[in-house]
N, C-alpha and C. Protein backbone atom coordinates (compact mmCIF):
# COMPACT_ATOMS: atom_id res chain seq x y z
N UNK A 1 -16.55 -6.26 -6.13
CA UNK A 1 -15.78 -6.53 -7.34
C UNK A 1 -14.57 -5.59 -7.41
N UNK A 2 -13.24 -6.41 -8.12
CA UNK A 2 -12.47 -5.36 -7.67
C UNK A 2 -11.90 -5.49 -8.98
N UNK A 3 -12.06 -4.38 -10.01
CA UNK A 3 -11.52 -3.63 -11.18
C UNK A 3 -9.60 -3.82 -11.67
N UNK A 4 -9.69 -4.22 -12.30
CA UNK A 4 -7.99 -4.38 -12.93
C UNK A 4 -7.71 -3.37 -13.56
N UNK A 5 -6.13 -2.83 -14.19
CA UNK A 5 -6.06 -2.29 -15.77
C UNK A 5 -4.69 -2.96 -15.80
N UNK A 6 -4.65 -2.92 -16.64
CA UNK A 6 -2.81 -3.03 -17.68
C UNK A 6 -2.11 -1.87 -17.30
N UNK A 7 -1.24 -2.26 -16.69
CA UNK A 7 -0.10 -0.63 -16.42
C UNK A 7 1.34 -1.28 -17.42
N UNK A 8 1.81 -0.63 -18.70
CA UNK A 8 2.93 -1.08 -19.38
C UNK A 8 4.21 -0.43 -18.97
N UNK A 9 5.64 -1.04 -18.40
CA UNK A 9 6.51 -0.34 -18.12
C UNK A 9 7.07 -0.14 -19.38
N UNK A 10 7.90 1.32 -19.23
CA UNK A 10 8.27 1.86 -20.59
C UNK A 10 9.24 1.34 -20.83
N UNK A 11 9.11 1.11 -22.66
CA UNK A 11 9.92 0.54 -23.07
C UNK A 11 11.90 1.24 -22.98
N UNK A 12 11.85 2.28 -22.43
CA UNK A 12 13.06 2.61 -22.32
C UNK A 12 14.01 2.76 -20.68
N UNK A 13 13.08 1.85 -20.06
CA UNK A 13 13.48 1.56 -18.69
C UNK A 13 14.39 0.72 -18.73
N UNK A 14 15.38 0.52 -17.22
CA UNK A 14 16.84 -0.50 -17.75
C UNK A 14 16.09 -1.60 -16.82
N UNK A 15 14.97 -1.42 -16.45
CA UNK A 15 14.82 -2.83 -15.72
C UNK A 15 14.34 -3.83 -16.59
N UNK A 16 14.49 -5.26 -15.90
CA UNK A 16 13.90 -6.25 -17.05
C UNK A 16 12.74 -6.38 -17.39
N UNK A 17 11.80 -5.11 -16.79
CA UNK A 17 10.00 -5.66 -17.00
C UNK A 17 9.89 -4.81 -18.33
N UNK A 18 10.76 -4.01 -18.66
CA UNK A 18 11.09 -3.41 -19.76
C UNK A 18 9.91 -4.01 -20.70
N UNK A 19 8.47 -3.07 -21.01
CA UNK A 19 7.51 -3.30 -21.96
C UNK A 19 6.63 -3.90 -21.70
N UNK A 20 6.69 -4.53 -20.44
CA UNK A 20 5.76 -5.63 -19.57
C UNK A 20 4.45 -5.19 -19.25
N UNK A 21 3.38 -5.98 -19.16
CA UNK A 21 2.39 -5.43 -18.74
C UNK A 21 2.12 -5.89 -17.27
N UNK A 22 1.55 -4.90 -16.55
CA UNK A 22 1.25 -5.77 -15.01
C UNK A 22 -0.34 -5.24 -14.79
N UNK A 23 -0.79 -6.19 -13.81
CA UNK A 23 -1.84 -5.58 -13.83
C UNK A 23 -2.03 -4.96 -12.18
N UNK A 24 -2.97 -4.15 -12.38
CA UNK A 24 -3.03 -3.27 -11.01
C UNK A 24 -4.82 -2.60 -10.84
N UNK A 25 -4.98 -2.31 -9.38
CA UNK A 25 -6.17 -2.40 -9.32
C UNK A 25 -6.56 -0.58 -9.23
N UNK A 26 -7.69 -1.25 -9.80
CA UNK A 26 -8.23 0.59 -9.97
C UNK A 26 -9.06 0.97 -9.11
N UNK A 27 -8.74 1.46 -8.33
CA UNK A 27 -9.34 2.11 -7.30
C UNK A 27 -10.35 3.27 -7.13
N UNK A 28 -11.62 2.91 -6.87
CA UNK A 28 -12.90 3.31 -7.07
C UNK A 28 -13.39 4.86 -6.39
N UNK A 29 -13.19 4.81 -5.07
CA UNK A 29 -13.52 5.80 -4.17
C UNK A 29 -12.40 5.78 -2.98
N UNK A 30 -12.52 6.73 -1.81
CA UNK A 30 -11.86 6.67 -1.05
C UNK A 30 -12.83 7.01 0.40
N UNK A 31 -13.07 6.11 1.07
CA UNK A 31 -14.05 5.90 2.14
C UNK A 31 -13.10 6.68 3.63
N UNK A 32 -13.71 7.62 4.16
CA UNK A 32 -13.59 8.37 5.46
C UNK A 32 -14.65 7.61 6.69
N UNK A 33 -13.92 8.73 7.76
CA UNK A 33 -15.01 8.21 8.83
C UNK A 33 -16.43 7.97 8.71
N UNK A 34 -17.06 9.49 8.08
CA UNK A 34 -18.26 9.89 7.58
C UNK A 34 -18.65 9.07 6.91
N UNK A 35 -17.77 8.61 5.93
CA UNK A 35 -18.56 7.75 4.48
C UNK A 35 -18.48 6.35 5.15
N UNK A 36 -18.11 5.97 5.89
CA UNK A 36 -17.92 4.50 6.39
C UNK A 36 -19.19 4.68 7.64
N UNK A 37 -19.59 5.49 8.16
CA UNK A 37 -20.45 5.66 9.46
C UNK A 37 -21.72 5.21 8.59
N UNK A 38 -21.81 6.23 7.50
CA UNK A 38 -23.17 6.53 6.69
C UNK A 38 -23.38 5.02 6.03
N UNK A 39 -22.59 4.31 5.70
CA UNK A 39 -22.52 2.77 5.02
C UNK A 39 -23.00 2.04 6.00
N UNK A 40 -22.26 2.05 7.31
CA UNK A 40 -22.96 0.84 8.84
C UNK A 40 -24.31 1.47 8.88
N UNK A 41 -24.35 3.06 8.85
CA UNK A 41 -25.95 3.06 9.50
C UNK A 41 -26.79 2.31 8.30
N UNK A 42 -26.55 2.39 7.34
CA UNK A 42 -27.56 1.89 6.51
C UNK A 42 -27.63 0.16 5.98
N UNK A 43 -26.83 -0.50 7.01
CA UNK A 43 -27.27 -1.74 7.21
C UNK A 43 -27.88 -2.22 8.46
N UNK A 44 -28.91 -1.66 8.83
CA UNK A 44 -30.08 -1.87 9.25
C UNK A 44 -29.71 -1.97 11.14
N UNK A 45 -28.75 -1.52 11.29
CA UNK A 45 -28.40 -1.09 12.93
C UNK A 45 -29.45 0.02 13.33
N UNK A 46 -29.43 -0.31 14.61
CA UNK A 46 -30.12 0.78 15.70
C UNK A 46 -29.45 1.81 15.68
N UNK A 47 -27.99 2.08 15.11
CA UNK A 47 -27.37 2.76 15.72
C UNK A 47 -27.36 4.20 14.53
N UNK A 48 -27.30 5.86 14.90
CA UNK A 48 -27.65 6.51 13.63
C UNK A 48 -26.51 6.90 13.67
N UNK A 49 -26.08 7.43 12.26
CA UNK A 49 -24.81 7.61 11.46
C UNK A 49 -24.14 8.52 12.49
N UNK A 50 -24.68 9.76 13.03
CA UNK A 50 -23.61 10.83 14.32
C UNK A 50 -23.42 9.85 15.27
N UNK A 51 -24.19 8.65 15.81
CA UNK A 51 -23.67 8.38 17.15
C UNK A 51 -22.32 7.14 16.69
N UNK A 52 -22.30 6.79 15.11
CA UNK A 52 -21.44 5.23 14.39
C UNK A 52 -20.23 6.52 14.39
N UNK A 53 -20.49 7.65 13.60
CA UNK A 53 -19.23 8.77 13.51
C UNK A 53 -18.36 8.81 14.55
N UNK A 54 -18.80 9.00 15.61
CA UNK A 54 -18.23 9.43 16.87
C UNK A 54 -17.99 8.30 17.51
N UNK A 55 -18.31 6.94 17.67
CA UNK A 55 -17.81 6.26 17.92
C UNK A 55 -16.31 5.36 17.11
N UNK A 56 -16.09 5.79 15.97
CA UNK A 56 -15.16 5.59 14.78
C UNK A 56 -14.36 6.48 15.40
N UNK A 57 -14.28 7.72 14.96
CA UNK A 57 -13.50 8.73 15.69
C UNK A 57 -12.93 8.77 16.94
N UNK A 58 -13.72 8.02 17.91
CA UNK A 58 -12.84 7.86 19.28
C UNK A 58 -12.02 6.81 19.29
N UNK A 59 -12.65 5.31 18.47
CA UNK A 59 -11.98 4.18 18.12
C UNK A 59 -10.14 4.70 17.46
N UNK A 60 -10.27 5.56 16.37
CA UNK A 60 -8.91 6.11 15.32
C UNK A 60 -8.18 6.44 16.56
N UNK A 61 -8.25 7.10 17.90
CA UNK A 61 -7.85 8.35 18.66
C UNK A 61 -6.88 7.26 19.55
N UNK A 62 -7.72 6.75 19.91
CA UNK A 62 -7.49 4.95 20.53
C UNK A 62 -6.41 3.75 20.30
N UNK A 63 -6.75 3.56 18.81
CA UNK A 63 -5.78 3.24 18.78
C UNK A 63 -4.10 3.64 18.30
N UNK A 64 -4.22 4.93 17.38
CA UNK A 64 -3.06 5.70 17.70
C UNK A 64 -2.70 5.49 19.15
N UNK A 65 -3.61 6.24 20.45
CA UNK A 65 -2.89 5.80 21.41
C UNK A 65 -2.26 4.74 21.87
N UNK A 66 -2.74 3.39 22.06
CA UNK A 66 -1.89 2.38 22.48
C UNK A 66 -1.50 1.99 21.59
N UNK A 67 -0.99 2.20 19.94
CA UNK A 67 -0.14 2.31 19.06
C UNK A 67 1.55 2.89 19.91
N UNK A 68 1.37 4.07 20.16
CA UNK A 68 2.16 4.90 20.89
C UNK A 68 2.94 4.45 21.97
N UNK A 69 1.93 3.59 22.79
CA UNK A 69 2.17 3.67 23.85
C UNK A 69 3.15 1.81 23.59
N UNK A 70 3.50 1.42 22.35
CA UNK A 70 3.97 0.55 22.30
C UNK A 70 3.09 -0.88 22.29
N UNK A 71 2.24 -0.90 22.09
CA UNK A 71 1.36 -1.97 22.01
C UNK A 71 0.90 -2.28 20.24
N UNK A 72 0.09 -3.35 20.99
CA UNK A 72 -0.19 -3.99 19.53
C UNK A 72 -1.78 -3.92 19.40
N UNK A 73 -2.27 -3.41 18.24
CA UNK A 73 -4.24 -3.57 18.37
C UNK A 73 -4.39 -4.38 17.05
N UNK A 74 -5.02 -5.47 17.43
CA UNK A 74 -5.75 -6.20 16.90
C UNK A 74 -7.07 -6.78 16.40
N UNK A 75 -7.29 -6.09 15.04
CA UNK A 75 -9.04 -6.42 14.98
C UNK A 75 -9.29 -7.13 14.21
N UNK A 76 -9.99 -8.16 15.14
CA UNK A 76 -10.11 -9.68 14.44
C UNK A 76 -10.45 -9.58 12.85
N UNK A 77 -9.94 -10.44 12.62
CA UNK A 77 -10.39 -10.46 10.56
C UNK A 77 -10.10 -9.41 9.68
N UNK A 78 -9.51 -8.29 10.41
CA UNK A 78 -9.23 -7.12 9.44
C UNK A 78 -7.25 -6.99 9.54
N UNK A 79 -7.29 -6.34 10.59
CA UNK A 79 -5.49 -6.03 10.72
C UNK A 79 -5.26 -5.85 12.19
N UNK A 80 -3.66 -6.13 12.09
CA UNK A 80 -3.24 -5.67 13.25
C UNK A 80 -2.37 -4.15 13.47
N UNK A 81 -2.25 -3.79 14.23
CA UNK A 81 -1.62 -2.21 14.00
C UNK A 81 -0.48 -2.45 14.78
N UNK A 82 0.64 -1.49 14.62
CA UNK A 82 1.64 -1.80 15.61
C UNK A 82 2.72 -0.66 15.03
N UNK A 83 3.20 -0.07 15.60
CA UNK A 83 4.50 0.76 15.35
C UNK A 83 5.65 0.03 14.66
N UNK A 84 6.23 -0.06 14.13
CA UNK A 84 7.80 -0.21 13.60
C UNK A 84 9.01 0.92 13.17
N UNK A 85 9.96 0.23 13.14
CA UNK A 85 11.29 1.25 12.75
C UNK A 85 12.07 1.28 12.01
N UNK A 86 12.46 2.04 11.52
CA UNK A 86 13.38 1.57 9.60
C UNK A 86 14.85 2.69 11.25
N UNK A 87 15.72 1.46 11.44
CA UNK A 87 17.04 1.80 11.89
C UNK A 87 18.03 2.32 11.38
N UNK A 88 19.14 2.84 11.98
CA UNK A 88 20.01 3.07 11.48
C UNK A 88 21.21 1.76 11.59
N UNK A 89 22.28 1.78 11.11
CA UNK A 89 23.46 0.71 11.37
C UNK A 89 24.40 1.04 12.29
N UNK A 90 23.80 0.89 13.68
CA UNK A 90 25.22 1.13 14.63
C UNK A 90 26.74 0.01 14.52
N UNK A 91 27.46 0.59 15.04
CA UNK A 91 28.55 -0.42 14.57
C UNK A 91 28.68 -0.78 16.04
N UNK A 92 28.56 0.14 17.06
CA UNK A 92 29.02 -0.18 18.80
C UNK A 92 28.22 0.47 19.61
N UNK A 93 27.65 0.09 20.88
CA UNK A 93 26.60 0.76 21.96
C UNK A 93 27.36 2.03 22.39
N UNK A 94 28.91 2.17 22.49
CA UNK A 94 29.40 3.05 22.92
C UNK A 94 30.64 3.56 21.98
N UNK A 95 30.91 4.44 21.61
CA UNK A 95 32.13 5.27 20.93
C UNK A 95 33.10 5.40 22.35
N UNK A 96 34.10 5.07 22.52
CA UNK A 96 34.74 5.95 23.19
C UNK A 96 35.52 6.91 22.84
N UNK A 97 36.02 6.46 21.47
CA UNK A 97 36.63 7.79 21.56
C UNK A 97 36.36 9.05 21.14
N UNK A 98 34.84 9.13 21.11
CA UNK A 98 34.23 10.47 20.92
C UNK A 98 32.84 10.21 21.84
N UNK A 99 33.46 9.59 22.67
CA UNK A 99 31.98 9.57 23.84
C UNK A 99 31.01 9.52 23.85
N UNK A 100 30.24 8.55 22.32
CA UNK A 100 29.31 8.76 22.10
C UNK A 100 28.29 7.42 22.55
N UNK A 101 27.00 7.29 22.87
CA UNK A 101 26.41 6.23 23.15
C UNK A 101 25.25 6.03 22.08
N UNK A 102 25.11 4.63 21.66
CA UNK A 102 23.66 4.29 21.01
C UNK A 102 22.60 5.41 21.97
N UNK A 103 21.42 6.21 20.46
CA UNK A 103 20.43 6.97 21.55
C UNK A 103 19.36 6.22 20.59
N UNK A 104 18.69 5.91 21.56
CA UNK A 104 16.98 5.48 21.70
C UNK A 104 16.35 6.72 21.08
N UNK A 105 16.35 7.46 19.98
CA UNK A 105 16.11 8.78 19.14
C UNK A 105 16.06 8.68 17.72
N UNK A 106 15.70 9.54 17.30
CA UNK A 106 15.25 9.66 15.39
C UNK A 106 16.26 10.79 14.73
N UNK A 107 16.89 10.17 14.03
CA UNK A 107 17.44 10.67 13.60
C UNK A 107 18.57 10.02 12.11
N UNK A 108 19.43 10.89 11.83
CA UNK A 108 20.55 10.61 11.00
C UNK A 108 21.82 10.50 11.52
N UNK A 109 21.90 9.22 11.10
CA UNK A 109 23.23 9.21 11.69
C UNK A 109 24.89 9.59 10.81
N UNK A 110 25.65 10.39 11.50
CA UNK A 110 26.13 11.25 10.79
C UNK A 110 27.34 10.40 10.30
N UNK A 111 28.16 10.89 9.24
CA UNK A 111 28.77 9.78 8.09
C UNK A 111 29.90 9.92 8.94
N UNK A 112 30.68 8.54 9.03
CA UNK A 112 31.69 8.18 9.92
C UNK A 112 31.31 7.42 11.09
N UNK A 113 30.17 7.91 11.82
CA UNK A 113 29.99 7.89 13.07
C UNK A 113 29.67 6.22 13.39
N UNK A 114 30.21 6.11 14.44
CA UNK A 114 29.93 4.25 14.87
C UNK A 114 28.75 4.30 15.82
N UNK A 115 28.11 5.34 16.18
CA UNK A 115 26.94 5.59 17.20
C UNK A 115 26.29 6.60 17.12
N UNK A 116 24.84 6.71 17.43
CA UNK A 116 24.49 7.51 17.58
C UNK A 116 22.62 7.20 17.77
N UNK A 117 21.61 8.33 16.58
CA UNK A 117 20.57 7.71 16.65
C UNK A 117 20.15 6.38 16.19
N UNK A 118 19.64 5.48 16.94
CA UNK A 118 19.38 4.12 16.18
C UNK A 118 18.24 4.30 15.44
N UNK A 119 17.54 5.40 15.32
CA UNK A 119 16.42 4.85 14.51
C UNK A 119 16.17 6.30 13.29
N UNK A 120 15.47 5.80 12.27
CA UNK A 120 15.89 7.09 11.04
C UNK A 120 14.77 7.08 11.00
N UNK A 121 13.67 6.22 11.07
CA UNK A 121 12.39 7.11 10.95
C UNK A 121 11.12 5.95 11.74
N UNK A 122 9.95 5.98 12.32
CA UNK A 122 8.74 5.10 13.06
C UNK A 122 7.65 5.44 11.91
N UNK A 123 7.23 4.28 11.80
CA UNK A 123 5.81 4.20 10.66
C UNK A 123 4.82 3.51 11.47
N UNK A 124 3.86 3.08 11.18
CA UNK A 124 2.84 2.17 11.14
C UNK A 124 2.94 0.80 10.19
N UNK A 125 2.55 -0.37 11.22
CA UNK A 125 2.29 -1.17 10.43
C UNK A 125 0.82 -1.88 10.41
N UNK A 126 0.61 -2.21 9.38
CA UNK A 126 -1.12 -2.72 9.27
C UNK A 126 -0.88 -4.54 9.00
N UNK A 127 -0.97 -4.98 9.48
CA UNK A 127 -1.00 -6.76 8.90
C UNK A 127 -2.09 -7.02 9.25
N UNK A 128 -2.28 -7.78 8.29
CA UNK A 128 -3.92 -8.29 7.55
C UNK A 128 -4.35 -9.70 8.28
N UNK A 129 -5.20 -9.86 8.72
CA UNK A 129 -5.45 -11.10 10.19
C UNK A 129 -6.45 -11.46 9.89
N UNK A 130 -6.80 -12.89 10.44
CA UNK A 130 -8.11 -13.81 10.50
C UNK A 130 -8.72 -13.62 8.85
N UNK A 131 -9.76 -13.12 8.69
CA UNK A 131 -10.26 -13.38 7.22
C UNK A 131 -10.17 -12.58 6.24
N UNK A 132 -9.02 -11.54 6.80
CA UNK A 132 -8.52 -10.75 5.48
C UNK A 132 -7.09 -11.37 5.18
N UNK A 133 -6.65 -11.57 5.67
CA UNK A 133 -5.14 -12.52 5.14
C UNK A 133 -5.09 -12.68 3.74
N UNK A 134 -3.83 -12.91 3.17
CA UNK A 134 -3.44 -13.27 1.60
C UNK A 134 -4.58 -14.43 1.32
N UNK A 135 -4.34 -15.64 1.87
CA UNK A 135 -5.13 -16.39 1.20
C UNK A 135 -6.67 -16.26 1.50
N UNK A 136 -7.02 -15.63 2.15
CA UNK A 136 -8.42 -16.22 2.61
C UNK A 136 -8.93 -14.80 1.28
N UNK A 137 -8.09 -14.00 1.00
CA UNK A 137 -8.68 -12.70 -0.27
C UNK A 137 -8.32 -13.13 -0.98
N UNK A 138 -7.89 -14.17 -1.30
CA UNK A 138 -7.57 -15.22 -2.45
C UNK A 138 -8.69 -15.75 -3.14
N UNK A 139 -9.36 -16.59 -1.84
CA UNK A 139 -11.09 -17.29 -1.76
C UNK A 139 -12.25 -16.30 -2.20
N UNK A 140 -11.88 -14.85 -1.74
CA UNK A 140 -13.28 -14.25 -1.37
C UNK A 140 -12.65 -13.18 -2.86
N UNK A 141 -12.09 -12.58 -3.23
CA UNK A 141 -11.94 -11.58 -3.97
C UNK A 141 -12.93 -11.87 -5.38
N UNK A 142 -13.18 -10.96 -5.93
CA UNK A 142 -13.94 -11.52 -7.40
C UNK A 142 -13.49 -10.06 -8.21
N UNK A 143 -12.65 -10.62 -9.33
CA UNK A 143 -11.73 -9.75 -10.29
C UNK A 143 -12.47 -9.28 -11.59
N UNK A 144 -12.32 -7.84 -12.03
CA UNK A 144 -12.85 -7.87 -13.39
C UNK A 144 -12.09 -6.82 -14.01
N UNK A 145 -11.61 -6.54 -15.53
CA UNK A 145 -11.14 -5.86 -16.40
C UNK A 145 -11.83 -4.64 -15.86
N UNK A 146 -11.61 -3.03 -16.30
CA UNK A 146 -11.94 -2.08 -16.22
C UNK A 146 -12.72 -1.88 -17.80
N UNK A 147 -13.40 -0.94 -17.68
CA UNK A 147 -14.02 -0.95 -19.36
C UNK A 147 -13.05 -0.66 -20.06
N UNK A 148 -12.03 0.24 -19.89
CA UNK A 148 -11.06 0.88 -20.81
C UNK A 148 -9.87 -0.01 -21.07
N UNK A 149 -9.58 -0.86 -19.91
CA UNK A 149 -8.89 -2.28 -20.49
C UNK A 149 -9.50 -3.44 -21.03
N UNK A 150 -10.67 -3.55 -21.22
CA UNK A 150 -11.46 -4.80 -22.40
C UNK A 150 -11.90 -3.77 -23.69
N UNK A 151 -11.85 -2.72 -23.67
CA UNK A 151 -11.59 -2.29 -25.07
C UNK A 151 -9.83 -2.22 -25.78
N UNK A 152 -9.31 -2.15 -24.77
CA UNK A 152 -7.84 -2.28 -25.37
C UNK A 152 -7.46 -3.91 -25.76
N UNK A 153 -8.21 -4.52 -25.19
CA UNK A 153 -7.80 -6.38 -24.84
C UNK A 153 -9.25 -6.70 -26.56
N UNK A 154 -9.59 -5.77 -26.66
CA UNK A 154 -10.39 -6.26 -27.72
C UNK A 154 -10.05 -5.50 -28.89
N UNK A 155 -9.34 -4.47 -28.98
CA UNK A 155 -8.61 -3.96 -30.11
C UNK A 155 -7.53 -4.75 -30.41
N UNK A 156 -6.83 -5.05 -29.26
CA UNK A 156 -5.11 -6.08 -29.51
C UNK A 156 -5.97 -7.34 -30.23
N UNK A 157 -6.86 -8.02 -30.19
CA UNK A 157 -7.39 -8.96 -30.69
C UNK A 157 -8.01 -8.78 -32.30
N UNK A 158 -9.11 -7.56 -32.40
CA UNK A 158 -8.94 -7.26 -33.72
C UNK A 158 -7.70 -6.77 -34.54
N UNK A 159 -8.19 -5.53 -34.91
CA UNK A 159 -7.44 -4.89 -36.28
C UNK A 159 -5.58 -4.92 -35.74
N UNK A 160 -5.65 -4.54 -34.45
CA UNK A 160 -4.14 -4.52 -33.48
C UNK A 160 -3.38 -5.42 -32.90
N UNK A 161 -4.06 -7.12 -33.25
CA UNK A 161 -3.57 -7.76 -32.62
C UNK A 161 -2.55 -8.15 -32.62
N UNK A 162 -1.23 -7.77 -33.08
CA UNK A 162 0.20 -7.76 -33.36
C UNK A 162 0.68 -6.94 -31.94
N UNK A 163 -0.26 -6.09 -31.03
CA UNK A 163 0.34 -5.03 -30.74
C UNK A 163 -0.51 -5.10 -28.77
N UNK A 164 0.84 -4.91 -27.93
CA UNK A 164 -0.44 -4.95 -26.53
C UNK A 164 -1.53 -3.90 -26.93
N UNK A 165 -1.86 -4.37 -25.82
CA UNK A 165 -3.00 -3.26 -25.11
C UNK A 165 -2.25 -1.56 -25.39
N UNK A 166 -2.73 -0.59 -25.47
CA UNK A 166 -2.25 0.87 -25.82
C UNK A 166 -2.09 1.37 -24.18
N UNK A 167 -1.51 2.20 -23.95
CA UNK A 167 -1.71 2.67 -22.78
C UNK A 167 -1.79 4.35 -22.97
N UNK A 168 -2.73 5.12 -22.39
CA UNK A 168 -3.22 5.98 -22.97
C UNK A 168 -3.65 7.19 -21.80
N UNK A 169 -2.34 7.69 -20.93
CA UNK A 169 -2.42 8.64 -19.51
C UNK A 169 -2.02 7.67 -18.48
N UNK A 170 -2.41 8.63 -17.60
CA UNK A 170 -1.40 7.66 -15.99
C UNK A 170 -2.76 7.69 -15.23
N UNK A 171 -4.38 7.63 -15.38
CA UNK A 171 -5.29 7.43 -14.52
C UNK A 171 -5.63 5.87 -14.01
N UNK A 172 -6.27 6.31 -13.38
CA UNK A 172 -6.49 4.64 -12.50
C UNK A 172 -7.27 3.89 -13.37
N UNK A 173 -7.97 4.43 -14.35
CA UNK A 173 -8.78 3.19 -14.97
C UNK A 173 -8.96 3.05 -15.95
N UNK A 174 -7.14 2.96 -16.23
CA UNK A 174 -6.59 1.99 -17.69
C UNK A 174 -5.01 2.44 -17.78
N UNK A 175 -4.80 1.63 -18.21
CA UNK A 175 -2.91 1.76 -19.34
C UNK A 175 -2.22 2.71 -18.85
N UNK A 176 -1.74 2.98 -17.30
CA UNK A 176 -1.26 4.74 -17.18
C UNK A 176 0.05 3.57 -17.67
N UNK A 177 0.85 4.22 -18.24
CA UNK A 177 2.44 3.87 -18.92
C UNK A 177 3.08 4.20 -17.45
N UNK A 178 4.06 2.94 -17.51
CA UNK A 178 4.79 3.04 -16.10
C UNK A 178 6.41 3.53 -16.47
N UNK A 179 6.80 4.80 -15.52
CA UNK A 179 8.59 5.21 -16.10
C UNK A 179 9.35 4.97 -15.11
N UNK A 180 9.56 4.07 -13.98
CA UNK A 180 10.02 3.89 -12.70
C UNK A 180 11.01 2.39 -13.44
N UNK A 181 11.77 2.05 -12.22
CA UNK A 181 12.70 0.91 -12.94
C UNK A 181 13.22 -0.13 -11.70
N UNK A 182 11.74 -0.06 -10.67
CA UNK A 182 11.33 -1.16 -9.25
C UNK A 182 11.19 -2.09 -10.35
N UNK A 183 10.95 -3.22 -9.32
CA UNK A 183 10.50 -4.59 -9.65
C UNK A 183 9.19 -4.83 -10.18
N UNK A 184 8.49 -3.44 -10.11
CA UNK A 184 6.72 -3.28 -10.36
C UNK A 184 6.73 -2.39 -11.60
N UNK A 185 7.79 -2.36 -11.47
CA UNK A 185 7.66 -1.19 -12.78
C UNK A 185 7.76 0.17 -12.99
N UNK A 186 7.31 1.01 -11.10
CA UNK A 186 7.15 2.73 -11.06
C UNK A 186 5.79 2.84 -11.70
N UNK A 187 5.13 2.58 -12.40
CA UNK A 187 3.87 2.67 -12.65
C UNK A 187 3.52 4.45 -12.26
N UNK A 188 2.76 4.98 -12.53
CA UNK A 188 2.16 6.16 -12.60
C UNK A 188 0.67 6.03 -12.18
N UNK A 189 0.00 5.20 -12.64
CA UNK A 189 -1.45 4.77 -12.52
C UNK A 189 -1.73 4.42 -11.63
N UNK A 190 -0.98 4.02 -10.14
CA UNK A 190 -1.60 2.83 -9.14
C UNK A 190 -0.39 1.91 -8.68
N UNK A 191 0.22 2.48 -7.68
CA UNK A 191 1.87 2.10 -7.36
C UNK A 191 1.67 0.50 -7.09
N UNK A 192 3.06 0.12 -7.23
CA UNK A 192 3.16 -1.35 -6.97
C UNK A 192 4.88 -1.70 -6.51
N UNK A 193 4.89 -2.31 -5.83
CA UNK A 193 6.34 -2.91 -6.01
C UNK A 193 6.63 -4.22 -6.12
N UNK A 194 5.65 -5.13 -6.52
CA UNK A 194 6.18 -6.09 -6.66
C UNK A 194 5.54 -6.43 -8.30
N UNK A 195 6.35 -7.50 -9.15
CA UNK A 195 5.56 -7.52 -10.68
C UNK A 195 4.12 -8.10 -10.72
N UNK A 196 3.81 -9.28 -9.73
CA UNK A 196 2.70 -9.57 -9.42
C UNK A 196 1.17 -8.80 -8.68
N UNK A 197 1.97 -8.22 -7.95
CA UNK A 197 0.70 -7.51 -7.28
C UNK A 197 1.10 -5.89 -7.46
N UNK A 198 -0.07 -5.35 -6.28
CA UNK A 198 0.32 -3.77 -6.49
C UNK A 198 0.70 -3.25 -5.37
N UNK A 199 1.66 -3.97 -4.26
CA UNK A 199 2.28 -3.59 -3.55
C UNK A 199 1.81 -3.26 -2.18
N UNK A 200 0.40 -3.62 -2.19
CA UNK A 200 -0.38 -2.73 -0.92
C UNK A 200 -0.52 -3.72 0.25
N UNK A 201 0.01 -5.57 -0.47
CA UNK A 201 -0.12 -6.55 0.57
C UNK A 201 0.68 -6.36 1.57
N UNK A 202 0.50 -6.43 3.62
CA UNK A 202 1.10 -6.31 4.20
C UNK A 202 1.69 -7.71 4.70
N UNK A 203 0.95 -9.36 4.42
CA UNK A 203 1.01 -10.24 4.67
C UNK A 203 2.56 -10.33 4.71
């Protein structure tokens, strides 16, 4: 089950979600090697939690490496991994008149310059494959209010109902008031960038 709240962008933001409510997911725990080993051993494998650990751990090591090494890893139904590059804007492969050539390097490229590093920074990318994809977590997901947002959704209905939901701190599970002025709002509670979702889709 996966937990909602109301995140309200503030009303003194210049974007148009200006007062809007979005909703965003509240996020429960945060699962490691350990805590993910200790979960497989205890669905009924042969296998015991140090030998699931260490096999996780060599798996992470793994695929960083042929991450690196320019490749693509793919695990069925979950994601694919793969390096990418946020570039810079060359204007020409070669400067001549400051001798400079496009470099295959990280860096900034310096103001004026028609060449130099093409690339400003390498991330990771995760895309979501076979039965985790947008739609197929479409089919399988099952959504529910947080407690602290069905008491707000049931106050706006009684004595408050003139008035949203309250938003009441920036924690994950309820109303953090959003002061950012993205398309999501900036939210405080549980980032998002888009008004619909909370930004974490790689699809």
């Amino acid at each position: 089950m996966i937990e909602l709240y109301l995140s309200k962008v503030t009303e003194t933001s210049e974007s148009e979600q200006a007062g809007k409510l979005y909703a965003r997911v509240s996020y429960k725990q945060t699962l490691g090697v350990q805590e993910m080993a200790k979960h497989m051993a205890e669905h009924n494998t042969a296998f015991s939690e140090g030998l699931i650990t260490g096999i996780l751990i060599d798996f992470v090591k793994c695929v960083r490496e042929q991450v690196l090494n320019g490749n693509t890893v793919k695990i069925p139904d979950l994601a694919i991994f793969k390096a990418t590059v946020e570039a810079n804007a060359l204007e020409t492969y070669y400067d001549a008149q400051n001798d400079k050539v496009a470099q295959a390097t990280i860096g900034q490229l310096a103001e004026g310059a028609k060449t130099g590093p093409a690339v400003k920074t390498i991330k990771l990318l995760a895309q979501s494959t076979g039965e985790f994809t947008r739609d197929e977590l479409k089919k399988d997901a099952r959504l529910s209010w947080t407690d602290k947002t069905r008491e707000q959704i049931s106050r706006a209905k009684g004595d408050n109902a003139s008035q949203a939901p309250a938003n009441s701190g920036s924690n994950q599970n309820g109303g953090g008031t959003n002061t950012g002025g993205n398309t999501g709002g900036g939210n405080t509670g549980g980032g998002g960038n888009e008004p619909g979702g909370d930004g974490n889709d790689q699809n």
